[in-house]
N, C-alpha and C. Protein backbone atom coordinates (compact mmCIF):
# COMPACT_ATOMS: atom_id res chain seq x y z
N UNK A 1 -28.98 -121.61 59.23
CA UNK A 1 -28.14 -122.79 59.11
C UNK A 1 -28.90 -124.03 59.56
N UNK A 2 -29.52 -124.05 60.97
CA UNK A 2 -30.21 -125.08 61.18
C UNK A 2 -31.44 -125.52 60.33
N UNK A 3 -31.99 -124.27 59.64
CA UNK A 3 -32.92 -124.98 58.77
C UNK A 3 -32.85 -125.66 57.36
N UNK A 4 -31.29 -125.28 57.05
CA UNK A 4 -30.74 -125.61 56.02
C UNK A 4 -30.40 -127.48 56.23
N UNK A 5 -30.04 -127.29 57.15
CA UNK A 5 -29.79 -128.51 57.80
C UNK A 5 -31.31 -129.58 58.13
N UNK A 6 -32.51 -129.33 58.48
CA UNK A 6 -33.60 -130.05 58.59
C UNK A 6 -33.75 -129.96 57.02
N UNK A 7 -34.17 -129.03 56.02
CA UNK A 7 -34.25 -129.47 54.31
C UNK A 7 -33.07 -130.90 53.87
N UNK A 8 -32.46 -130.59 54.32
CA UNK A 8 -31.20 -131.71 53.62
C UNK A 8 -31.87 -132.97 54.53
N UNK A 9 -31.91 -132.95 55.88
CA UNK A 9 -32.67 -134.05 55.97
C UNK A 9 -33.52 -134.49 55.78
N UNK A 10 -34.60 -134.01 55.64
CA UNK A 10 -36.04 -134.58 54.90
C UNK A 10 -35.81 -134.65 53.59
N UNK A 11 -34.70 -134.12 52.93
CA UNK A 11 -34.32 -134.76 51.19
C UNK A 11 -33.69 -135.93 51.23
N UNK A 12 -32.96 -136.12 52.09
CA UNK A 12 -32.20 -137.52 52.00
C UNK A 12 -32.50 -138.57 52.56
N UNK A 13 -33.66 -138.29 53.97
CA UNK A 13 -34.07 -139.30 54.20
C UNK A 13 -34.68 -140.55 53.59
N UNK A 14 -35.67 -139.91 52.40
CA UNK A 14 -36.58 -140.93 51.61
C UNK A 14 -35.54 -141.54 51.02
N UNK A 15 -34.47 -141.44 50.04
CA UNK A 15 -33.79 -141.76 49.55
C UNK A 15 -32.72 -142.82 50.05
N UNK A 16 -32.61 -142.99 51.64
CA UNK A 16 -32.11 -143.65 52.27
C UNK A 16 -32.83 -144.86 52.67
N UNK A 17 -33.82 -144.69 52.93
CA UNK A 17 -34.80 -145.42 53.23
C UNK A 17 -35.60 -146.21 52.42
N UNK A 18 -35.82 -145.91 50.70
CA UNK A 18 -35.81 -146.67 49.98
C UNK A 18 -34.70 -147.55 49.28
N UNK A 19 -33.93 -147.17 49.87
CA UNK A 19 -32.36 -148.73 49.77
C UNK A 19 -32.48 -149.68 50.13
N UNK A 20 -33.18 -149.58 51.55
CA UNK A 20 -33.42 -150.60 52.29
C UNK A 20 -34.67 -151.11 52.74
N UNK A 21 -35.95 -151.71 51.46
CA UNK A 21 -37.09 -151.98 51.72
C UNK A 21 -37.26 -153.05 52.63
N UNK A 22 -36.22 -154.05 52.84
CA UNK A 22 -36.55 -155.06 53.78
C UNK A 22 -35.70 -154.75 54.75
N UNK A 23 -35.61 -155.67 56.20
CA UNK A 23 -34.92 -155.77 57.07
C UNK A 23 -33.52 -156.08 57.24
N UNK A 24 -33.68 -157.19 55.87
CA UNK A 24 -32.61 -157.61 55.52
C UNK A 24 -31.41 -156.61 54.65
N UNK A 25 -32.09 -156.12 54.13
CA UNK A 25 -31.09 -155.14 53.12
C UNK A 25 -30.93 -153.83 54.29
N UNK A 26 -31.70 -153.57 55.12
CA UNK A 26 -31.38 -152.56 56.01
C UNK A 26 -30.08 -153.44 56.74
N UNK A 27 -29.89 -154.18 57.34
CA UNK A 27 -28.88 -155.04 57.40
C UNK A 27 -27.90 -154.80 56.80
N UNK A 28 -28.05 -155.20 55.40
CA UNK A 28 -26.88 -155.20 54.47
C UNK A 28 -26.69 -153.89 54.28
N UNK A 29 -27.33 -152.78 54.39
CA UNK A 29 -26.58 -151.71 54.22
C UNK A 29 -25.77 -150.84 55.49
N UNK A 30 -26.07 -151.19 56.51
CA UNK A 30 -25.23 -151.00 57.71
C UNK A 30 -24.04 -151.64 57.40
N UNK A 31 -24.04 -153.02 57.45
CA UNK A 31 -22.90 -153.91 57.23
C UNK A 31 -21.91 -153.04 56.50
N UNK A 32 -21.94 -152.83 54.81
CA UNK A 32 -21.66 -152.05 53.83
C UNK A 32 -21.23 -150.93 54.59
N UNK A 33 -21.51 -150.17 55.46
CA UNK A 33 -21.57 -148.88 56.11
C UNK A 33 -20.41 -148.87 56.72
N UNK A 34 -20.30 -149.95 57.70
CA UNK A 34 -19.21 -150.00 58.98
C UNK A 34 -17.97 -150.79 58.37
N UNK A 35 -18.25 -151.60 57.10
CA UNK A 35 -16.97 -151.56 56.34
C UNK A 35 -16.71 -150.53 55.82
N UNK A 36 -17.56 -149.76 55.19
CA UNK A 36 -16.14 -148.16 54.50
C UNK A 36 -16.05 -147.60 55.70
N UNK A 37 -16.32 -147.27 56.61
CA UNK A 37 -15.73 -147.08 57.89
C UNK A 37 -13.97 -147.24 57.98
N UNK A 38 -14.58 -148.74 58.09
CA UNK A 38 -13.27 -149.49 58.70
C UNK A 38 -12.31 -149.30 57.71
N UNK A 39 -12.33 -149.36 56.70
CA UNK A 39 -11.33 -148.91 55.51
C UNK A 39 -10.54 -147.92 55.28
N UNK A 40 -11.37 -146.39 56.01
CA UNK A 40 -10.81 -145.24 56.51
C UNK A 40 -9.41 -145.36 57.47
């Protein structure tokens, strides 16, 4: 289970991380983040 769990993260990481090439869009995607949050 736990290693199932480190694969899924090293798959999704890159993919997360190219969303947000600048600082700024890392920004904007938190922002984005803690509003669907809050919407819950």
């Amino acid at each position: 289970m736990r290693v199932l769990f480190v694969v899924l993260a090293l798959m999704i990481t890159p993919i997360a991380l190219s969303g947000c090439n600048t600082v700024e869009g890392m920004g904007k995607d938190i922002e984005n983040a803690g509003q669907s949050i809050q919407k819950l």
